[in-house]
N, C-alpha and C. Protein backbone atom coordinates (compact mmCIF):
# COMPACT_ATOMS: atom_id res chain seq x y z
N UNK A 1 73.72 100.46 138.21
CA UNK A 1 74.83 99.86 137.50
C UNK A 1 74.33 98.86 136.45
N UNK A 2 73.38 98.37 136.97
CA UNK A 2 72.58 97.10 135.50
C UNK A 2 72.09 97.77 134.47
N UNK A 3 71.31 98.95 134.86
CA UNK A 3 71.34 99.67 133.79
C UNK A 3 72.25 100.02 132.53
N UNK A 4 73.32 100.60 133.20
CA UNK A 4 74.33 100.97 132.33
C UNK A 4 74.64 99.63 131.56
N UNK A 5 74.87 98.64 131.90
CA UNK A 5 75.46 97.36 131.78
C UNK A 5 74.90 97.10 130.39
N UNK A 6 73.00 96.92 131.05
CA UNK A 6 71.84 96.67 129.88
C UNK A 6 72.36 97.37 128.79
N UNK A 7 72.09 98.74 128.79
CA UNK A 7 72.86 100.24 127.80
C UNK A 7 73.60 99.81 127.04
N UNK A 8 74.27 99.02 128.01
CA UNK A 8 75.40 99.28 127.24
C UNK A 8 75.64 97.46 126.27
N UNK A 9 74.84 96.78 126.52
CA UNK A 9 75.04 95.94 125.48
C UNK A 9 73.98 95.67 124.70
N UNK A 10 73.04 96.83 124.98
CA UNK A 10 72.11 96.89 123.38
C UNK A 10 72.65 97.75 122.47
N UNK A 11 73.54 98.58 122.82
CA UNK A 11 74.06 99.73 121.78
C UNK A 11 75.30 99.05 121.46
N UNK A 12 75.84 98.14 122.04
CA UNK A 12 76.85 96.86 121.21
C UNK A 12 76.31 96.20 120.60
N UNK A 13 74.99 95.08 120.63
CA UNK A 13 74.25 94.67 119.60
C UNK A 13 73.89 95.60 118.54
N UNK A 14 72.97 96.79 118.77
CA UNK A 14 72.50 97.69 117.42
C UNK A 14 73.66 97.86 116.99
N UNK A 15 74.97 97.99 117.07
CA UNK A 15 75.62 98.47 116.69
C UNK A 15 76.71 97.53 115.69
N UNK A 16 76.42 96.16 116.06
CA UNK A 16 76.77 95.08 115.88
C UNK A 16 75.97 94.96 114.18
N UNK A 17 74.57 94.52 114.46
CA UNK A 17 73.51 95.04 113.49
C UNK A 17 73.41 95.99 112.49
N UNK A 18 74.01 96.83 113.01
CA UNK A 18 74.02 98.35 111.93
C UNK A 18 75.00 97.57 110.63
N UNK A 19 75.99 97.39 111.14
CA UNK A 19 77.25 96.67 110.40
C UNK A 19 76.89 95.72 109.47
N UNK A 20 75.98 95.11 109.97
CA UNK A 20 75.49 93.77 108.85
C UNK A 20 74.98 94.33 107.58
N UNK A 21 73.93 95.57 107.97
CA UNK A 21 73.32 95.80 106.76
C UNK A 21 73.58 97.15 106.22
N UNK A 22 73.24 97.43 104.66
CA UNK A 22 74.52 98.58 104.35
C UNK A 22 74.99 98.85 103.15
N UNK A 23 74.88 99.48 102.39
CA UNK A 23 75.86 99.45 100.89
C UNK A 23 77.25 99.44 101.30
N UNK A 24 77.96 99.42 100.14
CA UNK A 24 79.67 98.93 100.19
C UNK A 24 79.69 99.45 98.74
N UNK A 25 80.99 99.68 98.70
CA UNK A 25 81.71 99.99 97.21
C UNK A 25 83.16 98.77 97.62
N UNK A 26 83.61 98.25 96.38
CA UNK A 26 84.69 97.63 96.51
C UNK A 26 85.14 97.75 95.31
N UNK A 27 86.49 98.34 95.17
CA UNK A 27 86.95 98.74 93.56
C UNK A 27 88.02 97.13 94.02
N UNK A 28 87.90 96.15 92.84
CA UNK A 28 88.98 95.20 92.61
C UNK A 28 89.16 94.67 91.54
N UNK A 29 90.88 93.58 91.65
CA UNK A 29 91.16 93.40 90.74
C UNK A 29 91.54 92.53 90.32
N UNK A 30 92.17 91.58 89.40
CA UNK A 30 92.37 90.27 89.73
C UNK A 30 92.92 89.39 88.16
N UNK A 31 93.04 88.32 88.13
CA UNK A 31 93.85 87.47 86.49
C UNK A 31 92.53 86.78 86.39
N UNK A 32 92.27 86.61 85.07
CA UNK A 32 90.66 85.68 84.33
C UNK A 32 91.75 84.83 83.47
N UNK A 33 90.79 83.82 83.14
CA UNK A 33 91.64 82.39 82.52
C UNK A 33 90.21 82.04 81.48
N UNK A 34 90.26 82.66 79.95
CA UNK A 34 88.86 82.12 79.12
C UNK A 34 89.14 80.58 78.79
N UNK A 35 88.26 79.86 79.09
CA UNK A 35 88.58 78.48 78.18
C UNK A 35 87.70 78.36 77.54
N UNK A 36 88.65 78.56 75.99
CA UNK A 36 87.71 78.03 74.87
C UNK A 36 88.27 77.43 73.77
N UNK A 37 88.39 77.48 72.43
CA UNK A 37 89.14 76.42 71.91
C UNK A 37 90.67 76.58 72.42
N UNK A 38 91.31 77.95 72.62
CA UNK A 38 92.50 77.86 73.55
C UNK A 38 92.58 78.57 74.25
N UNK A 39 93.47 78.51 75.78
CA UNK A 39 93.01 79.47 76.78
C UNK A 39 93.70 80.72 76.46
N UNK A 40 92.63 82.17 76.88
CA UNK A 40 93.38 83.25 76.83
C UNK A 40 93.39 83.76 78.43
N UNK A 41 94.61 84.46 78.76
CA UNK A 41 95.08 84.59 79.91
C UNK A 41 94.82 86.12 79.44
N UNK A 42 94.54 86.90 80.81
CA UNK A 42 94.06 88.22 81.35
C UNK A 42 93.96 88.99 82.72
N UNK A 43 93.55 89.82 82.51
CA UNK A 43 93.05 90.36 83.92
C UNK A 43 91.90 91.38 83.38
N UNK A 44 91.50 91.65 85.21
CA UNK A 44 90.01 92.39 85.26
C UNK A 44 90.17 93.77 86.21
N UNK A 45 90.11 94.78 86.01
CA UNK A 45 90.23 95.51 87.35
C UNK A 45 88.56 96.80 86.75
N UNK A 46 88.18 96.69 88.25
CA UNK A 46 86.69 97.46 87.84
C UNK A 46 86.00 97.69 89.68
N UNK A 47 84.95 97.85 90.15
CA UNK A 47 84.13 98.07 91.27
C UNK A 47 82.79 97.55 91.11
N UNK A 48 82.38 97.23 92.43
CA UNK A 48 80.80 96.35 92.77
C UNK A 48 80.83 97.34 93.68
N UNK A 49 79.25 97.21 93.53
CA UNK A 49 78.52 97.31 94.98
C UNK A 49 77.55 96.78 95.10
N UNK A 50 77.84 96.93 96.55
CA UNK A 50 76.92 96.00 97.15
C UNK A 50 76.05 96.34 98.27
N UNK A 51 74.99 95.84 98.36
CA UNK A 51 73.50 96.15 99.66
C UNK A 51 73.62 94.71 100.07
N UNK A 52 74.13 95.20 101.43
CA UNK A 52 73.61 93.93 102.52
C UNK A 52 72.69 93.78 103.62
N UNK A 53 71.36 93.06 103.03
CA UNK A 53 70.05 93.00 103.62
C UNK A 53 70.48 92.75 104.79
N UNK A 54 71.30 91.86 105.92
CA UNK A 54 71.44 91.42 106.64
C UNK A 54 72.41 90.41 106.91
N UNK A 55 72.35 89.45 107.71
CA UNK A 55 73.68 88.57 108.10
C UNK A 55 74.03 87.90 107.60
N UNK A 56 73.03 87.35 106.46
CA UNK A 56 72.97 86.76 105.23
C UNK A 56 72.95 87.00 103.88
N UNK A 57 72.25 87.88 103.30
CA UNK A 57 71.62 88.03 102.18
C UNK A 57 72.06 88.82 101.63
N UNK A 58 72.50 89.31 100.13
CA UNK A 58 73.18 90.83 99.77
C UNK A 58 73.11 90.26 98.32
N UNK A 59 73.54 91.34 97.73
CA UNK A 59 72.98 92.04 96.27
C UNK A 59 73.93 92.94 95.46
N UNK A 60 75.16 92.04 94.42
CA UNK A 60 75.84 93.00 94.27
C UNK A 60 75.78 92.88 92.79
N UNK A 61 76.24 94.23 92.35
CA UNK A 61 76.20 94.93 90.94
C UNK A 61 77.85 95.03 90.65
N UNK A 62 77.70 95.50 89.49
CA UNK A 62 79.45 95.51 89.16
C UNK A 62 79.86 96.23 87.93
N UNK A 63 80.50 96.74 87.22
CA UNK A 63 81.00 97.16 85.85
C UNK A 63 82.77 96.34 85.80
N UNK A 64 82.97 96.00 85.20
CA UNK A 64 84.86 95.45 84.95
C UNK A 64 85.17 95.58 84.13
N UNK A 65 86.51 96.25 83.56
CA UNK A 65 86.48 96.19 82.19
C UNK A 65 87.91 94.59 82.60
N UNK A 66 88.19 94.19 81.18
CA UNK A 66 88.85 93.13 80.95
C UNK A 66 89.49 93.03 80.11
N UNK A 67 90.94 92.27 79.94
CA UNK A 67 91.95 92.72 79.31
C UNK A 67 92.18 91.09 78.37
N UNK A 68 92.30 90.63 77.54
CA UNK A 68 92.49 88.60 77.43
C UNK A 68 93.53 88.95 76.12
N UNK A 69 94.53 87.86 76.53
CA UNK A 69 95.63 87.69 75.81
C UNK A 69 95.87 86.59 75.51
N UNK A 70 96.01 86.12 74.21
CA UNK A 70 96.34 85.01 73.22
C UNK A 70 97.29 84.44 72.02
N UNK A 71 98.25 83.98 72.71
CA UNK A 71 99.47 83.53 71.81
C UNK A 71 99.43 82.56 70.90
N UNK A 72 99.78 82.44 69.83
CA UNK A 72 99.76 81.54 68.81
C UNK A 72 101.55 81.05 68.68
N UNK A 73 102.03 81.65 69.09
CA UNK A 73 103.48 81.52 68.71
C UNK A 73 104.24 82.35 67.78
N UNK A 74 104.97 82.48 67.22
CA UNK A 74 105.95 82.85 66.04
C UNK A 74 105.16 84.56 66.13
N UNK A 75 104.90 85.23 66.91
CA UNK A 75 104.56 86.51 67.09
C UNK A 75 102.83 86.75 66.42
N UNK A 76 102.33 85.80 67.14
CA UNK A 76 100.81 85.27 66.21
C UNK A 76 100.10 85.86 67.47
N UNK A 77 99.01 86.98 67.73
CA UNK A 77 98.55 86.61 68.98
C UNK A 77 97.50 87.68 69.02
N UNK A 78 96.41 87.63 69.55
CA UNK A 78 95.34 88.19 69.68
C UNK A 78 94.89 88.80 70.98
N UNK A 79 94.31 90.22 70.64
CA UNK A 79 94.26 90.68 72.37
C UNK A 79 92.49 91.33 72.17
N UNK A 80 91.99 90.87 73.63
CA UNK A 80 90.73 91.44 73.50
C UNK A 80 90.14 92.12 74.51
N UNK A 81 89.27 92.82 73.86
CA UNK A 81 89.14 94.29 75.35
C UNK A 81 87.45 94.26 75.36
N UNK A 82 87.41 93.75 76.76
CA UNK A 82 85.74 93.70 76.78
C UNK A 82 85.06 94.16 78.46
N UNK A 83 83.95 94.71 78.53
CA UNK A 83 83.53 94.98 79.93
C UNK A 83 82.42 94.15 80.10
N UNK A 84 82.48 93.56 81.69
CA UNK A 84 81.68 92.60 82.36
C UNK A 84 80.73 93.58 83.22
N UNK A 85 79.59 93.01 83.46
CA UNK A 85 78.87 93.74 84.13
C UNK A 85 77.96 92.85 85.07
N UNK A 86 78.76 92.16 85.96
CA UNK A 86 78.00 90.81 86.98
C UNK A 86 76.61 91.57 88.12
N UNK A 87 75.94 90.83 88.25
CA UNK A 87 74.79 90.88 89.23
C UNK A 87 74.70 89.34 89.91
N UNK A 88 75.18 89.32 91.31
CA UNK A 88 74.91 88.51 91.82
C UNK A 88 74.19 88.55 93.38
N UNK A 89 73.45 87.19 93.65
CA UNK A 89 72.78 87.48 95.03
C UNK A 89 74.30 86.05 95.82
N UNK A 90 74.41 86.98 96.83
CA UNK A 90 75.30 85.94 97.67
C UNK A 90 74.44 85.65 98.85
N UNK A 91 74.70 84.80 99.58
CA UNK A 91 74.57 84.21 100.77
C UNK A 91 75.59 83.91 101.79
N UNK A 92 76.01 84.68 102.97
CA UNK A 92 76.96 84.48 103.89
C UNK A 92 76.61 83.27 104.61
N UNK A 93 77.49 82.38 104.36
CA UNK A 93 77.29 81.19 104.81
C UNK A 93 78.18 81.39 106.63
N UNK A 94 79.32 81.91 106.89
CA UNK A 94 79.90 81.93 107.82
C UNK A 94 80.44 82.96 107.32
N UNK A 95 80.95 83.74 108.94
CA UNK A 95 81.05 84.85 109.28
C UNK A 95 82.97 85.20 107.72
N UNK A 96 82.40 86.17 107.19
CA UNK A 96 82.93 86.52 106.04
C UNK A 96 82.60 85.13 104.61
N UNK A 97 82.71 84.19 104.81
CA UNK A 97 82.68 83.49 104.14
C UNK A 97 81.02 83.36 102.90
N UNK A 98 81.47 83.31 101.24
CA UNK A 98 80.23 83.26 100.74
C UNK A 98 79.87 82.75 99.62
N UNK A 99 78.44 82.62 99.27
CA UNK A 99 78.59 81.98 98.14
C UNK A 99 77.79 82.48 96.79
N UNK A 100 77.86 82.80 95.80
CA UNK A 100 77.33 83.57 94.94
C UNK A 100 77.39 83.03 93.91
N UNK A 101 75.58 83.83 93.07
CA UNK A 101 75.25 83.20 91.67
C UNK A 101 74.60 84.47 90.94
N UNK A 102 74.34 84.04 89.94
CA UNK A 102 74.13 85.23 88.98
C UNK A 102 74.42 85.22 87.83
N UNK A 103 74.08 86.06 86.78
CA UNK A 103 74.19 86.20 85.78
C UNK A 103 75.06 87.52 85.32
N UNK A 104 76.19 87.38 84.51
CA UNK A 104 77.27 88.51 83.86
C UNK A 104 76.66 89.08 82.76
N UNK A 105 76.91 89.70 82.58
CA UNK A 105 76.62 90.65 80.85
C UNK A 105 77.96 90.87 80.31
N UNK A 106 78.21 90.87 78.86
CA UNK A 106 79.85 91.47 78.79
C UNK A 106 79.30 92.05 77.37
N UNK A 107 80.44 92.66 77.39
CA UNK A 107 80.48 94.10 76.28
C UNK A 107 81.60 93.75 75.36
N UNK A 108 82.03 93.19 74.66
CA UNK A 108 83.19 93.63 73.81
C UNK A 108 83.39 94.64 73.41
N UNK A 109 84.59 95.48 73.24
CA UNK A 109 84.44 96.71 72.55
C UNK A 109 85.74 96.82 71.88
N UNK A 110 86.96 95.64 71.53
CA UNK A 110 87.98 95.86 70.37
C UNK A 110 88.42 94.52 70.75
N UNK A 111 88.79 94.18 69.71
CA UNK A 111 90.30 93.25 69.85
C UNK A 111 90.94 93.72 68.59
N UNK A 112 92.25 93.46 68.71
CA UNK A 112 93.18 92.80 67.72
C UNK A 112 93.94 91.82 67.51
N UNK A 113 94.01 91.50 65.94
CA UNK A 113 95.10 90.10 65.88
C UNK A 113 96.39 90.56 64.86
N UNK A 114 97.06 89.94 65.21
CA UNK A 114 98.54 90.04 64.61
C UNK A 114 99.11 88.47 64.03
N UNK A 115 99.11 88.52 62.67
CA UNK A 115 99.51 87.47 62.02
C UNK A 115 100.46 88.05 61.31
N UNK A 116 101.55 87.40 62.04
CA UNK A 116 103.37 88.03 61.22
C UNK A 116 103.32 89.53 61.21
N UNK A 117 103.77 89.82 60.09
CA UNK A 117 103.83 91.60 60.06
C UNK A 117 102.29 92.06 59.91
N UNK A 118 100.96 91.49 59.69
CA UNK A 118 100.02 92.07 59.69
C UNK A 118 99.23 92.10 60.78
N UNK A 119 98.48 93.50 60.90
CA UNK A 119 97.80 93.79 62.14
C UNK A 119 95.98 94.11 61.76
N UNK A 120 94.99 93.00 62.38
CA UNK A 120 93.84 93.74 62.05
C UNK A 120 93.32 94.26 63.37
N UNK A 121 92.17 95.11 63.60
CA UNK A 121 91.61 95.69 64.72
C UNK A 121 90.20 95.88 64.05
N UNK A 122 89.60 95.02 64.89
CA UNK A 122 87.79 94.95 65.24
C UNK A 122 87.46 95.53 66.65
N UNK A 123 86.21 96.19 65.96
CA UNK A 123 85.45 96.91 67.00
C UNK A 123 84.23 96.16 67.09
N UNK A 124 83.72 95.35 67.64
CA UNK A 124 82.73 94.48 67.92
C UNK A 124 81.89 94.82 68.99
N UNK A 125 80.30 95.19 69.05
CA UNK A 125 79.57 95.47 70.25
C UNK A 125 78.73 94.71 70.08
N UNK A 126 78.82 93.07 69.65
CA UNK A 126 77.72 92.13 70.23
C UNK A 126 78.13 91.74 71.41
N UNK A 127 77.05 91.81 72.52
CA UNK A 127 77.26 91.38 73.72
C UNK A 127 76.76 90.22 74.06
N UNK A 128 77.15 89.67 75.17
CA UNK A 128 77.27 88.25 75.31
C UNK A 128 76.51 88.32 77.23
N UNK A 129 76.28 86.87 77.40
CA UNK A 129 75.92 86.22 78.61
C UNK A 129 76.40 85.18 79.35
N UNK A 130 76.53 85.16 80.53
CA UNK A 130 77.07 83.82 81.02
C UNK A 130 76.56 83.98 82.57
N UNK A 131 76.09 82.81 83.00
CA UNK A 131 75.98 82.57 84.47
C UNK A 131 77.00 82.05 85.07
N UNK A 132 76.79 83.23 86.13
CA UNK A 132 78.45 82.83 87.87
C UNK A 132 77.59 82.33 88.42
N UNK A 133 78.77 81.28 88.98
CA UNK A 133 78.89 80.92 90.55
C UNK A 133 80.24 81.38 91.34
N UNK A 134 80.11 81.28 92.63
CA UNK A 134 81.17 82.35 93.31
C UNK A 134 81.63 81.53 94.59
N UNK A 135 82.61 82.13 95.35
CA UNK A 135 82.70 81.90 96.37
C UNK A 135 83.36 83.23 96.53
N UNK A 136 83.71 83.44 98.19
CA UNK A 136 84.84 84.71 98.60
C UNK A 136 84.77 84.68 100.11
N UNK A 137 85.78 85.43 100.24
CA UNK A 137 85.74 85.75 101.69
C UNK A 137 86.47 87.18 101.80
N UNK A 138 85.24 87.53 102.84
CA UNK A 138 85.53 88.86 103.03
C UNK A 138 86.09 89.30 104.79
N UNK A 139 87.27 89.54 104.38
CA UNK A 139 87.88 89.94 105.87
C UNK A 139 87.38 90.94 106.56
N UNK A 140 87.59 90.50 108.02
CA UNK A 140 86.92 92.22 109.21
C UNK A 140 87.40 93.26 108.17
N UNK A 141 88.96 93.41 108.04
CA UNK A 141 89.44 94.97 107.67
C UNK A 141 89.51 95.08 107.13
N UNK A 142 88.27 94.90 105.87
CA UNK A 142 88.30 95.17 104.46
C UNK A 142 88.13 94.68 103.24
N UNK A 143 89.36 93.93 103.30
CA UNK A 143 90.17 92.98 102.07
C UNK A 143 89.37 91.88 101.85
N UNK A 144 88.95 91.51 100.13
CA UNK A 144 87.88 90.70 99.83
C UNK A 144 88.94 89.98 98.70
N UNK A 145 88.41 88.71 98.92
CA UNK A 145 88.56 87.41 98.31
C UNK A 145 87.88 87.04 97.16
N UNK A 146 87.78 86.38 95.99
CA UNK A 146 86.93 86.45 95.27
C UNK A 146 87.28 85.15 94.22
N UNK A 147 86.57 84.32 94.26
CA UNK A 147 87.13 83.03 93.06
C UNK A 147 85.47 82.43 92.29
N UNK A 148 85.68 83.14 90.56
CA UNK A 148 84.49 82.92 90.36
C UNK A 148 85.02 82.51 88.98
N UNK A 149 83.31 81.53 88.65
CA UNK A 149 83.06 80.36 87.15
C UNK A 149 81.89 80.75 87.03
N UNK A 150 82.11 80.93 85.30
CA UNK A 150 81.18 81.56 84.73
C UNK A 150 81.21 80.75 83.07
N UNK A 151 80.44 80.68 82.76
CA UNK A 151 79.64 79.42 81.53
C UNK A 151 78.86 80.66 80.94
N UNK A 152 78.97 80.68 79.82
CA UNK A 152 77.71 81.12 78.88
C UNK A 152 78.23 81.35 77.34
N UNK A 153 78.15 82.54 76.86
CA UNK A 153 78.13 82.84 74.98
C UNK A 153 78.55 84.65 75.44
N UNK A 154 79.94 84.36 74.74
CA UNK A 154 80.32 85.81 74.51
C UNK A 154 79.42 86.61 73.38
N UNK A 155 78.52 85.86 72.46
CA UNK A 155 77.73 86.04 71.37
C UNK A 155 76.41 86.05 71.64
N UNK A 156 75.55 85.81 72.99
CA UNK A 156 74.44 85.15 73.12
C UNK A 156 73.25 86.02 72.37
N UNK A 157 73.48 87.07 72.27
CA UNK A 157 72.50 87.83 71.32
C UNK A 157 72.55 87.85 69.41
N UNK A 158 72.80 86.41 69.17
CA UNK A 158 73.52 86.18 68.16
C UNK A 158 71.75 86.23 67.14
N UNK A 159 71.57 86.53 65.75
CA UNK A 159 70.79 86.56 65.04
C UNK A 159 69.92 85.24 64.46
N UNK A 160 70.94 84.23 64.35
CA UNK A 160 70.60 82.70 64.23
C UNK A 160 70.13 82.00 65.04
N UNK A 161 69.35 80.54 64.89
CA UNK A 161 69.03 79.91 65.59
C UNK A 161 69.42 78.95 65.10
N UNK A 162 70.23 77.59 65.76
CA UNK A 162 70.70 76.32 65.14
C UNK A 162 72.76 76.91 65.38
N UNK A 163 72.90 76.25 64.35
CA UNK A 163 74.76 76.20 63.92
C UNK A 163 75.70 76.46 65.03
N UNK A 164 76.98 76.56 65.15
CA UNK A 164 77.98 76.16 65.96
C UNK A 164 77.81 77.53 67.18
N UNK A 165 77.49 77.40 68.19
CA UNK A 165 77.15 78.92 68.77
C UNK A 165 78.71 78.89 69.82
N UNK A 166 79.53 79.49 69.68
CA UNK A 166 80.49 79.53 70.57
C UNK A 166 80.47 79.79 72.08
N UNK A 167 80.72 79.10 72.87
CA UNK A 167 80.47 79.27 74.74
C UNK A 167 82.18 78.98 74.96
N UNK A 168 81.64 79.63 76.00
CA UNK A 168 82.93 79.90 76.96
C UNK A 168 82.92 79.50 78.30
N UNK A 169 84.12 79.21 79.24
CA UNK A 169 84.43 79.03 80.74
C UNK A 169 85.16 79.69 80.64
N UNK A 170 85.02 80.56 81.90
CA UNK A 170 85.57 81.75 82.41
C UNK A 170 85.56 81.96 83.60
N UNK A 171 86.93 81.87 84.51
CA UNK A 171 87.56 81.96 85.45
C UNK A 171 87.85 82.69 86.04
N UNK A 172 87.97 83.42 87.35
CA UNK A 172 88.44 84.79 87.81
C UNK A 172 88.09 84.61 89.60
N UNK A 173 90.25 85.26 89.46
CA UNK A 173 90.43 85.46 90.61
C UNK A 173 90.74 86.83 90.79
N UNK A 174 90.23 86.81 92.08
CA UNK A 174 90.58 88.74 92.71
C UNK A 174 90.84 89.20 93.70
N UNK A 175 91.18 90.23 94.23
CA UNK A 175 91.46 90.96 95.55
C UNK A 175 90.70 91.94 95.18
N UNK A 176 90.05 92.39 96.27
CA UNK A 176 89.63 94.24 96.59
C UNK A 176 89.37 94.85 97.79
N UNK A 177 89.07 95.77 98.10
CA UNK A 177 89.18 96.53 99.33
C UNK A 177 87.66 97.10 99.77
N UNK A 178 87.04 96.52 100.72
CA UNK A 178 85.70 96.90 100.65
C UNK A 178 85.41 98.78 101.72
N UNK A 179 84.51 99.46 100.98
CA UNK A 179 84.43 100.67 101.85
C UNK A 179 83.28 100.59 101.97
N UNK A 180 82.61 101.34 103.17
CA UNK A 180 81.32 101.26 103.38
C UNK A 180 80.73 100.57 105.00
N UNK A 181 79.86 100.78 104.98
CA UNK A 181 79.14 100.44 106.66
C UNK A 181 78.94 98.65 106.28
N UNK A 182 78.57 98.01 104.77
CA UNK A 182 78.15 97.09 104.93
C UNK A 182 79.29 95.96 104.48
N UNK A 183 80.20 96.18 105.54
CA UNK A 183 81.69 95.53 105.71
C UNK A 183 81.35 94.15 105.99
């Protein structure tokens, strides 16, 4: 009977273990807040994944595309369409709970502005940089938390050196649904 007993709570530990470590896919989605000379309000919806070394340690990748909207008033307002591409290392501090850093990449790839009856549309592919910090929490059944700040230059690959270089704070909250063994 100890036997079985033993049996039976090492194949609850390995099994316990298996769980910790693991790729994951999590498609999510969520509202971004840019602050820069004025805030543009948005959202993000895109997928990470992620490898979790263990009870701690993990490694996630990401593509997002992103949506930012900007009112001037009197039908004045600018919209911009750009994809993020985060890499961060987190650290599970407590059981779901975490904390994450890293560096984003982003892509612009259009905006437009509308001043009164006129409409222009830019296609812009200088890409830009900014370093996250994170927090989240990730529930047993799934459902992930996500509240992240991010600092850098939508321009950072800019040709100049010196003059006014534009930076940004950038905000983002999310929900997503994690699949995978490394829950």
């Amino acid at each position: 009977m100890k036997k079985w007993i033993v049996l039976g709570l090492f194949m609850a530990l390995m099994g316990g273990l298996q769980a910790q470590s693991g790729w994951s896919v999590t498609p999510r989605g969520g509202m971004q807040v840019y602050v820069m000379q004025s805030n543009m309000v948005g959202f993000y919806v895109g997928a990470t994944a992620q490898y979790r070394f263990g009870p701690v340690w993990a490694l996630q990748m990401g593509a997002l595309y992103a949506n930012g909207y900007e009112s001037y008033g009197s039908g004045n307002r600018r919209v911009e369409h750009m994809l993020h591409f985060p890499i961060q290392v987190k650290a599970y501090v407590r059981e779901g709970w975490y904390l994450a850093t890293g560096p984003q990449f982003h892509m612009p790839f259009a905006s437009s502005t509308r001043w009164g009856d006129s409409k222009t549309t830019h296609t812009d592919v200088e890409g830009g940089v900014s370093w996250m910090v994170g927090t989240g929490y990730d529930f047993p059944c799934g459902l992930t938390l996500n509240f992240d700040y991010a600092y850098g230059s939508p321009v950072a690959f800019m040709s100049y050196i010196g003059g006014d270089r534009p930076s940004w704070h950038l905000l983002q909250i999310g929900l997503g649904w994690r699949f995978g063994k490394g829950k």
